[in-house]
N, C-alpha and C. Protein backbone atom coordinates (compact mmCIF):
# COMPACT_ATOMS: atom_id res chain seq x y z
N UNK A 1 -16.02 -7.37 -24.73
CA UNK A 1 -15.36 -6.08 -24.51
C UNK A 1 -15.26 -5.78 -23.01
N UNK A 2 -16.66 -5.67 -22.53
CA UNK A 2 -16.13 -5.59 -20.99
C UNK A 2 -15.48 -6.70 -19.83
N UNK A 3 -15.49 -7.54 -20.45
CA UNK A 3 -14.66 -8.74 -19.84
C UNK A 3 -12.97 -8.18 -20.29
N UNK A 4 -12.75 -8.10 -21.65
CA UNK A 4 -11.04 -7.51 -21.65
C UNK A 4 -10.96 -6.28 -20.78
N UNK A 5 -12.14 -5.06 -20.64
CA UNK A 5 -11.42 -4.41 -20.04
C UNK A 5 -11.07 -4.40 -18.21
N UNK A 6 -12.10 -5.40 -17.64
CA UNK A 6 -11.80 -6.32 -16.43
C UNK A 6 -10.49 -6.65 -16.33
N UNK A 7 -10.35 -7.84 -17.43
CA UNK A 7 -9.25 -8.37 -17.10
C UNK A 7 -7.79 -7.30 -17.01
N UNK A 8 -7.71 -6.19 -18.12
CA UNK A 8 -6.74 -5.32 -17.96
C UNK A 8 -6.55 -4.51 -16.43
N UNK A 9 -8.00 -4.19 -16.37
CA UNK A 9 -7.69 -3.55 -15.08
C UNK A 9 -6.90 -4.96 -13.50
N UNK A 10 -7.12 -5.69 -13.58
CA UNK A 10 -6.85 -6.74 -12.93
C UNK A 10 -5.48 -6.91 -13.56
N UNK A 11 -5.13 -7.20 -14.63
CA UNK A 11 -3.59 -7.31 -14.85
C UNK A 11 -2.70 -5.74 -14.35
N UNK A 12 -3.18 -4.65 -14.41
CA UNK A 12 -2.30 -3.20 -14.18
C UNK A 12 -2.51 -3.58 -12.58
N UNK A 13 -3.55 -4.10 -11.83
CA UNK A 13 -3.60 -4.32 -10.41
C UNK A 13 -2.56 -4.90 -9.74
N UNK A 14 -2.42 -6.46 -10.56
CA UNK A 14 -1.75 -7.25 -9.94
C UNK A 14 -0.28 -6.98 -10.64
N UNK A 15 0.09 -6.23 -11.71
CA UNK A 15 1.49 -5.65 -11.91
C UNK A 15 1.59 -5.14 -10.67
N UNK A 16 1.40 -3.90 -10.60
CA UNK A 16 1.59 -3.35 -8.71
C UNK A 16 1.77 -3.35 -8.11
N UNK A 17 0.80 -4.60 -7.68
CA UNK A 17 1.34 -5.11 -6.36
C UNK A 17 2.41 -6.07 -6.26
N UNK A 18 2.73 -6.81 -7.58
CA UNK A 18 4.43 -7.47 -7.95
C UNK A 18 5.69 -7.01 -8.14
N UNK A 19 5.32 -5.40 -8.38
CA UNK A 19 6.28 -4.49 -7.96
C UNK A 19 6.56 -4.10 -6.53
N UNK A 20 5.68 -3.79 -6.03
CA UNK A 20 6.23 -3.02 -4.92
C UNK A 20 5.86 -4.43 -3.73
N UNK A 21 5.44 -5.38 -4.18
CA UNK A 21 6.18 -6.46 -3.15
C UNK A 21 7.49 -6.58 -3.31
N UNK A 22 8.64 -6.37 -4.14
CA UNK A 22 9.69 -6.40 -4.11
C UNK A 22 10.44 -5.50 -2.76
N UNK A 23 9.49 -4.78 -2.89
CA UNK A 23 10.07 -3.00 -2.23
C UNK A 23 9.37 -3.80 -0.54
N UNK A 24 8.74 -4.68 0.04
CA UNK A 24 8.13 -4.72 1.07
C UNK A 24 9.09 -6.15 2.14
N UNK A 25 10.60 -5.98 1.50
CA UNK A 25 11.58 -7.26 2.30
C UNK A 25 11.36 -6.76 3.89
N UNK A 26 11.89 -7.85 4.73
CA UNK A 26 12.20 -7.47 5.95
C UNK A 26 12.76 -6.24 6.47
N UNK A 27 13.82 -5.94 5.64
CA UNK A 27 14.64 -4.62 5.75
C UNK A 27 14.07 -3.44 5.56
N UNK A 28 14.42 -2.70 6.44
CA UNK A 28 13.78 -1.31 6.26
C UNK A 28 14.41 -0.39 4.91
N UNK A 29 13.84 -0.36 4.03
CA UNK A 29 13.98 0.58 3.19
C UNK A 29 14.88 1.97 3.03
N UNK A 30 15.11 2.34 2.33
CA UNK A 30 16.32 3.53 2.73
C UNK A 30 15.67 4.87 2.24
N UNK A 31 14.31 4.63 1.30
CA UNK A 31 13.63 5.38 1.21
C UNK A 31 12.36 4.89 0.81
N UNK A 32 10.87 5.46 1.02
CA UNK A 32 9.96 4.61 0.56
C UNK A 32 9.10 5.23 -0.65
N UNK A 33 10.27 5.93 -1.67
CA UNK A 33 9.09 6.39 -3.24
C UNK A 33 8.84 5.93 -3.87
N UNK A 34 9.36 4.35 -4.06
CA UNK A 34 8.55 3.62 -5.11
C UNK A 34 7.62 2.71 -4.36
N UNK A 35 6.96 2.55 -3.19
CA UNK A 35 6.18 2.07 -2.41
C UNK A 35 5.48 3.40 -2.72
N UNK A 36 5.50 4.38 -2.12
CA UNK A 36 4.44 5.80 -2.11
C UNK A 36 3.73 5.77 -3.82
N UNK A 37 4.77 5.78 -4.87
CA UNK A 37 4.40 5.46 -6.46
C UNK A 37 3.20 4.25 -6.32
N UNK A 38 3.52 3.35 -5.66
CA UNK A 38 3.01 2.28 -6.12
C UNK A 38 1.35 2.45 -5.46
N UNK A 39 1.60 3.21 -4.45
CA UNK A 39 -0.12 3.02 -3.49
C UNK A 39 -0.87 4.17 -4.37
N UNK A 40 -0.09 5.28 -5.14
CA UNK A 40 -0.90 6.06 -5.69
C UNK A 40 -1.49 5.73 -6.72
N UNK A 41 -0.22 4.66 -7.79
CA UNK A 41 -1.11 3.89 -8.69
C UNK A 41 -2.16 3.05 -8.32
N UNK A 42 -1.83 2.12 -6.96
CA UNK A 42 -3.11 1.31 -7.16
C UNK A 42 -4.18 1.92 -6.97
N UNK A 43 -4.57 3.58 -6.25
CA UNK A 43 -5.25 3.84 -5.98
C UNK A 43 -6.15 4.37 -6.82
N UNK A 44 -5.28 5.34 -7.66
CA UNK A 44 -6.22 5.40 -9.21
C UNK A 44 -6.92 4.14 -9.99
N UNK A 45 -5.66 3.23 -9.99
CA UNK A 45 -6.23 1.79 -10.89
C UNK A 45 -7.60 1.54 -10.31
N UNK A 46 -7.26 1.43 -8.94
CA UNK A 46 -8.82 0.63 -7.78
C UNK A 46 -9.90 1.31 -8.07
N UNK A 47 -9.86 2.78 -7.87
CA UNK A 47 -10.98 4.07 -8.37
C UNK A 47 -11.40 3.54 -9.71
N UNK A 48 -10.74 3.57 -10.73
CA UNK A 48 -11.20 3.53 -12.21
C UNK A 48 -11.98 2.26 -11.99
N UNK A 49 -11.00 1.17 -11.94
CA UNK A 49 -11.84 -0.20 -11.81
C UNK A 49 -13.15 0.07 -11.18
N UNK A 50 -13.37 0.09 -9.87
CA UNK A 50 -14.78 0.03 -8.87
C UNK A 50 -15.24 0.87 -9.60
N UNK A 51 -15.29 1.91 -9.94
CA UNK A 51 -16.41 2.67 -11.27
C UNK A 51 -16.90 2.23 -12.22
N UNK A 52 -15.75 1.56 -13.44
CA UNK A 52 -16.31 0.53 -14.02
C UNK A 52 -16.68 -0.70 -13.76
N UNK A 53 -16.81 -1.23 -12.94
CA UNK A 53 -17.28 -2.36 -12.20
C UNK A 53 -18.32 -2.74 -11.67
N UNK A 54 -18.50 -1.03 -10.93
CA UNK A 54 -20.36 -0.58 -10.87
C UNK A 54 -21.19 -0.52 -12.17
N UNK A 55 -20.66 0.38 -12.45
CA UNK A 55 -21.73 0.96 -14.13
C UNK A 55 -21.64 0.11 -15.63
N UNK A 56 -20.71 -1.01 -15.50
CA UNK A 56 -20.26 -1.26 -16.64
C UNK A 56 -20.75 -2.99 -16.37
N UNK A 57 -20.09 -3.23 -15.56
CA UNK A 57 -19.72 -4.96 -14.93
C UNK A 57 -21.10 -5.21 -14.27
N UNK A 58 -21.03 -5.01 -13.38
CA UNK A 58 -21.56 -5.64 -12.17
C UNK A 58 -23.49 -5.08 -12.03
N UNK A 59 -23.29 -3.60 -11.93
CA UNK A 59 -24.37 -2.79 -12.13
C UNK A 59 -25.92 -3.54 -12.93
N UNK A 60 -25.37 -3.71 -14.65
CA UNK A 60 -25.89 -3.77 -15.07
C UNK A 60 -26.06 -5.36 -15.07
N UNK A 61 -25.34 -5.93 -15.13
CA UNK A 61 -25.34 -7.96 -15.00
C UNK A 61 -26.51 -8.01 -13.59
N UNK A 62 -26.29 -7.53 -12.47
CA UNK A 62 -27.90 -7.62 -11.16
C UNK A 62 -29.12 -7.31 -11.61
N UNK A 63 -28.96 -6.01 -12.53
CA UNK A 63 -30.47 -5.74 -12.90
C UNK A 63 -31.10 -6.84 -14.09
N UNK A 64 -29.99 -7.07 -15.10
CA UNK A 64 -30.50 -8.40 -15.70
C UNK A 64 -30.63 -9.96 -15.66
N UNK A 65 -29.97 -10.22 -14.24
CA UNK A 65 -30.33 -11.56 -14.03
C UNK A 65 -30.53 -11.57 -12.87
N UNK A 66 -31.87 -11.34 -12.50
CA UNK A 66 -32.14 -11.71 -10.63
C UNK A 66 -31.54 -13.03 -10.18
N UNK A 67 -31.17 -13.91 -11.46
CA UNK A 67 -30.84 -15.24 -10.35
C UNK A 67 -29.82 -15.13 -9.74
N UNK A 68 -28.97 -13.77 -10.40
CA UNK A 68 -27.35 -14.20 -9.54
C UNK A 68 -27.03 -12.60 -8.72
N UNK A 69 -28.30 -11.69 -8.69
CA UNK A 69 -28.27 -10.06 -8.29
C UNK A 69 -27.27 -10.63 -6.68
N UNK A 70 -28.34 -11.01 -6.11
CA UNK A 70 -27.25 -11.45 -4.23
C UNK A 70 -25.54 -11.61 -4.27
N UNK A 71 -25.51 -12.52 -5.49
CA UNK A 71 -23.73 -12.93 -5.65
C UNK A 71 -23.12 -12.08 -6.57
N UNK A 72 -23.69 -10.75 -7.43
CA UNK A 72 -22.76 -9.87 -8.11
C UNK A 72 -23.00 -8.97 -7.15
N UNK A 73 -23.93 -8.22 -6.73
CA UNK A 73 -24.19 -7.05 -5.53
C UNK A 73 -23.01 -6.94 -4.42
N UNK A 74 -22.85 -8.53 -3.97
CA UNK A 74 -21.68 -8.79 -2.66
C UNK A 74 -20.48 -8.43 -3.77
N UNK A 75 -20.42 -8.65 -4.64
CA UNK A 75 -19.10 -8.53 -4.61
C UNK A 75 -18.92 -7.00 -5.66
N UNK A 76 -19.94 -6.59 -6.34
CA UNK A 76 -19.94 -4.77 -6.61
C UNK A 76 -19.73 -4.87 -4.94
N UNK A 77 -20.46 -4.24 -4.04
CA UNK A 77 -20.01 -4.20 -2.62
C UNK A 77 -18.58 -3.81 -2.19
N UNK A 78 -17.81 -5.31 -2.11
CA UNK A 78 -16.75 -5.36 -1.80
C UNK A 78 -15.69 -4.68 -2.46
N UNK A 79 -16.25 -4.51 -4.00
CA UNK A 79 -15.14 -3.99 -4.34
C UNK A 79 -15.61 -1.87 -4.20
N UNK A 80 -16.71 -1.69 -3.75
CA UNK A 80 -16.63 -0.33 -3.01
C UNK A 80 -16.26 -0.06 -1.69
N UNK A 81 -16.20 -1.29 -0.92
CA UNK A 81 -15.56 -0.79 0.19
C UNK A 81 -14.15 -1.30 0.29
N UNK A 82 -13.79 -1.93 -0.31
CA UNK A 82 -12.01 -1.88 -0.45
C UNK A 82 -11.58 -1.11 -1.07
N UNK A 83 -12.23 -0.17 -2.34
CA UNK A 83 -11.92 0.83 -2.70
C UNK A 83 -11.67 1.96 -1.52
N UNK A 84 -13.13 1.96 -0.51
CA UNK A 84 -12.57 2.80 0.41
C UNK A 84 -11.73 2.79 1.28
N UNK A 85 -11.33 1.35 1.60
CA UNK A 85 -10.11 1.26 2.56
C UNK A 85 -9.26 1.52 2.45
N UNK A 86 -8.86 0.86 0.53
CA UNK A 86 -7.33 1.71 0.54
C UNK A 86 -7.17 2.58 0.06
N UNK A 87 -8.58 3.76 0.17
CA UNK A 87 -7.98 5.40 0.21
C UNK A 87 -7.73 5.38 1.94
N UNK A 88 -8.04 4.97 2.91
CA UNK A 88 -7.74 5.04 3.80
C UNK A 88 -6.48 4.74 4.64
N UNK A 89 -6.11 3.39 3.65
CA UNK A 89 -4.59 3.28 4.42
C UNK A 89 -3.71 4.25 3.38
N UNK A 90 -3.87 4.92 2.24
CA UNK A 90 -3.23 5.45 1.95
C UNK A 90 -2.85 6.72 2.93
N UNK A 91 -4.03 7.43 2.75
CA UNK A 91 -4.44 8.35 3.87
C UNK A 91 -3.12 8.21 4.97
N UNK A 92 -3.14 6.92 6.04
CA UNK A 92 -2.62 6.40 6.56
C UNK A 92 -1.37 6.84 6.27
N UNK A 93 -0.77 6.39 5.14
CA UNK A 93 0.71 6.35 4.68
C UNK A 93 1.26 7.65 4.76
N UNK A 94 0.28 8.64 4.28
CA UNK A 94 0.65 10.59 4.08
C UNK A 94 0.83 10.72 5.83
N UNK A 95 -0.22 10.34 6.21
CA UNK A 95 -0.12 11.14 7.96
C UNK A 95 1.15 10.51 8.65
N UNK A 96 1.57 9.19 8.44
CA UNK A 96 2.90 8.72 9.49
C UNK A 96 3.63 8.35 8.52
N UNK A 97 4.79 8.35 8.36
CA UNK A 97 5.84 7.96 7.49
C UNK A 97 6.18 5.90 7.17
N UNK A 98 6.03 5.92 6.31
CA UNK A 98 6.10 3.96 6.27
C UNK A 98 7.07 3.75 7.33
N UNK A 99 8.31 4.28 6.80
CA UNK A 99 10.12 3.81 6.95
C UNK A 99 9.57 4.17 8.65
N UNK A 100 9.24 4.53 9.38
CA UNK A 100 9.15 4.94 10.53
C UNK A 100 8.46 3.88 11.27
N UNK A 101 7.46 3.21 10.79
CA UNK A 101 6.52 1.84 11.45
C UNK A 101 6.63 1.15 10.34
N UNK A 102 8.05 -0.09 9.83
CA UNK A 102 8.14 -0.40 8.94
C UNK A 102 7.44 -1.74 9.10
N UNK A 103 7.61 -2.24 10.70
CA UNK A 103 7.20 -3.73 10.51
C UNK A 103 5.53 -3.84 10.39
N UNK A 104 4.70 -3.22 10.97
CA UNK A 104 3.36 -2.57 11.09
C UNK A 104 3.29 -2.01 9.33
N UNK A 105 3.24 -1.60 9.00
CA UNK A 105 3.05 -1.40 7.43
C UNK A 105 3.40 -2.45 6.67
N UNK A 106 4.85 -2.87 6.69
CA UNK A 106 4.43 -4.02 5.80
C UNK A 106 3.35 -5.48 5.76
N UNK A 107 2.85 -5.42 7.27
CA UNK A 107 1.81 -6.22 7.16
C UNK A 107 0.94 -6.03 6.58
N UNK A 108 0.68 -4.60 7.06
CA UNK A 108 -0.86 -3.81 6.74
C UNK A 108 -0.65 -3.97 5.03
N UNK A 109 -0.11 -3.78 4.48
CA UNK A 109 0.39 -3.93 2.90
C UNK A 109 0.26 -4.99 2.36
N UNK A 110 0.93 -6.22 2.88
CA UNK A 110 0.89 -7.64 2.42
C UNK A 110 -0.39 -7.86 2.36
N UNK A 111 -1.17 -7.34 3.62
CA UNK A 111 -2.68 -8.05 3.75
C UNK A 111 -3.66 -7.75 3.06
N UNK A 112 -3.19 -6.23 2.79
CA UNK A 112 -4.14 -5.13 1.92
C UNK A 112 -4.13 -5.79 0.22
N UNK A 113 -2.74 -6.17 -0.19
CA UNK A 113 -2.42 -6.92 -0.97
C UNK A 113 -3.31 -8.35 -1.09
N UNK A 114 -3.12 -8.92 -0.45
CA UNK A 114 -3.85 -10.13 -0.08
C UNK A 114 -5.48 -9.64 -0.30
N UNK A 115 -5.95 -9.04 0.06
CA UNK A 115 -7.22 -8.50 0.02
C UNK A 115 -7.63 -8.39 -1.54
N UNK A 116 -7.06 -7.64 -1.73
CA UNK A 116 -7.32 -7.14 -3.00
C UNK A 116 -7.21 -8.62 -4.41
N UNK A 117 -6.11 -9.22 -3.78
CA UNK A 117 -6.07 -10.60 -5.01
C UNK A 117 -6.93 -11.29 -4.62
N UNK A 118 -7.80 -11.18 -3.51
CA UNK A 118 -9.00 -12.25 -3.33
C UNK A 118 -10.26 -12.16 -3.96
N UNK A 119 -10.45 -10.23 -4.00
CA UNK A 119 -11.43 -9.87 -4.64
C UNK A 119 -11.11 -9.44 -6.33
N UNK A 120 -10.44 -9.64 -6.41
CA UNK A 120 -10.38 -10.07 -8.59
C UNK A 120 -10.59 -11.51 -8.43
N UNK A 121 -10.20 -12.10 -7.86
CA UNK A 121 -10.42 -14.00 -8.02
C UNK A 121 -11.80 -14.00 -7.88
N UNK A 122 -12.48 -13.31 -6.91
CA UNK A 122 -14.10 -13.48 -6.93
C UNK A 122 -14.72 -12.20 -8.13
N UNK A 123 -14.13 -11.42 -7.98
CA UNK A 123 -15.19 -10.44 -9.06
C UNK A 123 -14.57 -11.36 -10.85
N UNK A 124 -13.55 -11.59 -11.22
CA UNK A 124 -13.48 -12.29 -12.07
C UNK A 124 -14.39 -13.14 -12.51
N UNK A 125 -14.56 -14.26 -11.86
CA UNK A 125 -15.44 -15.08 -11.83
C UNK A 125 -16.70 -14.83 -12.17
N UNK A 126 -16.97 -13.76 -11.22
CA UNK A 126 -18.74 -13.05 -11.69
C UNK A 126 -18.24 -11.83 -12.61
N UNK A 127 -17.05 -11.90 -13.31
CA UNK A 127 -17.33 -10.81 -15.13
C UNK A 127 -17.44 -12.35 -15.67
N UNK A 128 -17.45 -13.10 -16.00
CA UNK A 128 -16.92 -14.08 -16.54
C UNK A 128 -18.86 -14.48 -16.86
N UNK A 129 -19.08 -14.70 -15.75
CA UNK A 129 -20.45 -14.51 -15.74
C UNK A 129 -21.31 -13.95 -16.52
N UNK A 130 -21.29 -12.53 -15.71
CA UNK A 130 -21.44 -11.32 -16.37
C UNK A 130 -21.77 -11.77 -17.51
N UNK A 131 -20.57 -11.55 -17.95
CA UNK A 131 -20.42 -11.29 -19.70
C UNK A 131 -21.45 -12.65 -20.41
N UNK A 132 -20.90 -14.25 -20.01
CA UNK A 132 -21.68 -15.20 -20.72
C UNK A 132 -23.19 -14.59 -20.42
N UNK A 133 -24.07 -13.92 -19.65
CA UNK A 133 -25.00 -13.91 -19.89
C UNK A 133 -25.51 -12.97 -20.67
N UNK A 134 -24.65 -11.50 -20.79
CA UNK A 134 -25.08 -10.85 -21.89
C UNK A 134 -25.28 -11.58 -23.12
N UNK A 135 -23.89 -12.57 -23.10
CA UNK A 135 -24.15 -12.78 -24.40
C UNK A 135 -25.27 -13.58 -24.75
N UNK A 136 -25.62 -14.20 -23.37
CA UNK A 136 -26.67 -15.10 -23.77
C UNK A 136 -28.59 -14.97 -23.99
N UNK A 137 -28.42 -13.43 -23.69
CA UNK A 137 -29.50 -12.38 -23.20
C UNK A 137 -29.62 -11.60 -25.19
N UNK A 138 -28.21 -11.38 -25.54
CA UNK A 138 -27.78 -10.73 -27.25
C UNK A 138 -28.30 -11.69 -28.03
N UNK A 139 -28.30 -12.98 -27.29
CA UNK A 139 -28.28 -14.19 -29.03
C UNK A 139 -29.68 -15.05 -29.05
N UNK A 140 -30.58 -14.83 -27.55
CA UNK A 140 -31.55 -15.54 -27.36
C UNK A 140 -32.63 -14.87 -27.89
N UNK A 141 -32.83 -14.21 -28.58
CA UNK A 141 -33.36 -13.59 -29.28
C UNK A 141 -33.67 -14.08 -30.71
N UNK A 142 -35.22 -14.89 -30.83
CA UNK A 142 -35.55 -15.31 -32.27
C UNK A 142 -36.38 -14.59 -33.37
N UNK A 143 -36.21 -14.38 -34.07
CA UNK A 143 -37.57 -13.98 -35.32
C UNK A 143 -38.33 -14.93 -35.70
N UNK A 144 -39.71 -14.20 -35.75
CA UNK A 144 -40.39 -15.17 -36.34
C UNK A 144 -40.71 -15.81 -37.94
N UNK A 145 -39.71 -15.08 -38.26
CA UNK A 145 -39.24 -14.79 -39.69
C UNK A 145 -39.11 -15.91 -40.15
């Protein structure tokens, strides 16, 4: 269960950002609301995710397997402070207008982008984890029956 709902949040992520890379060509834009749409969705998506990711995913998988707490912690971590970054470049986006510093934003975007698909490729990996060890924590369990 909490592995599908990982992976969903990671599929509504990477929808997103396959949308509004469309919206991020060389050309300056003629208006930027489905880029503005798109940073507000990821920003909710990112919020929901890193919440469940703490309390659900990650949280509880460190406290039950010290062998792997160092390599789920880094990456709960990462995914709280990229959560905070891109309230920050959003932030960013409200105070100066995109269409106005178009070539400077679309980097900052691509990369932010880039960022973000690096850390589902690694937090994936450790739900994937995660999860095999619940299950393996649910079933290791004998009677003496």
């Amino acid at each position: 269960m909490a592995l599908q709902v990982f992976l969903d949040y990671r599929d509504k992520m990477l929808a997103i950002m396959e949308q509004a890379e469309k919206g991020l060509g060389h050309a300056v834009p003629s208006d930027s609301l489905s880029l503005d749409l798109a940073r507000t969705r990821m920003a909710r998506v990112l919020t929901a995710y890193h919440l469940f990711a703490d309390r659900e995913m990650f949280g509880p998988c460190a406290a039950r397997d010290p062998s792997c707490r160092q390599r789920v912690q880094a990456v709960a971590l990462e995914c709280a402070v990229l959560t905070q970054d891109f309230r920050g470049f959003t932030r960013g986006c409200a105070l100066s207008p995109v269409i106005d510093r178009w070539a400077s934003y679309r980097l900052d975007a691509l990369a932010m982008m880039a960022r973000i698909r690096k850390h589902l490729a690694a937090a994936e990996m450790e739900a994937r984890y995660c999860v095999g060890t619940e299950k393996a924590a649910a079933t290791s369990y004998r009677s003496a029956a």
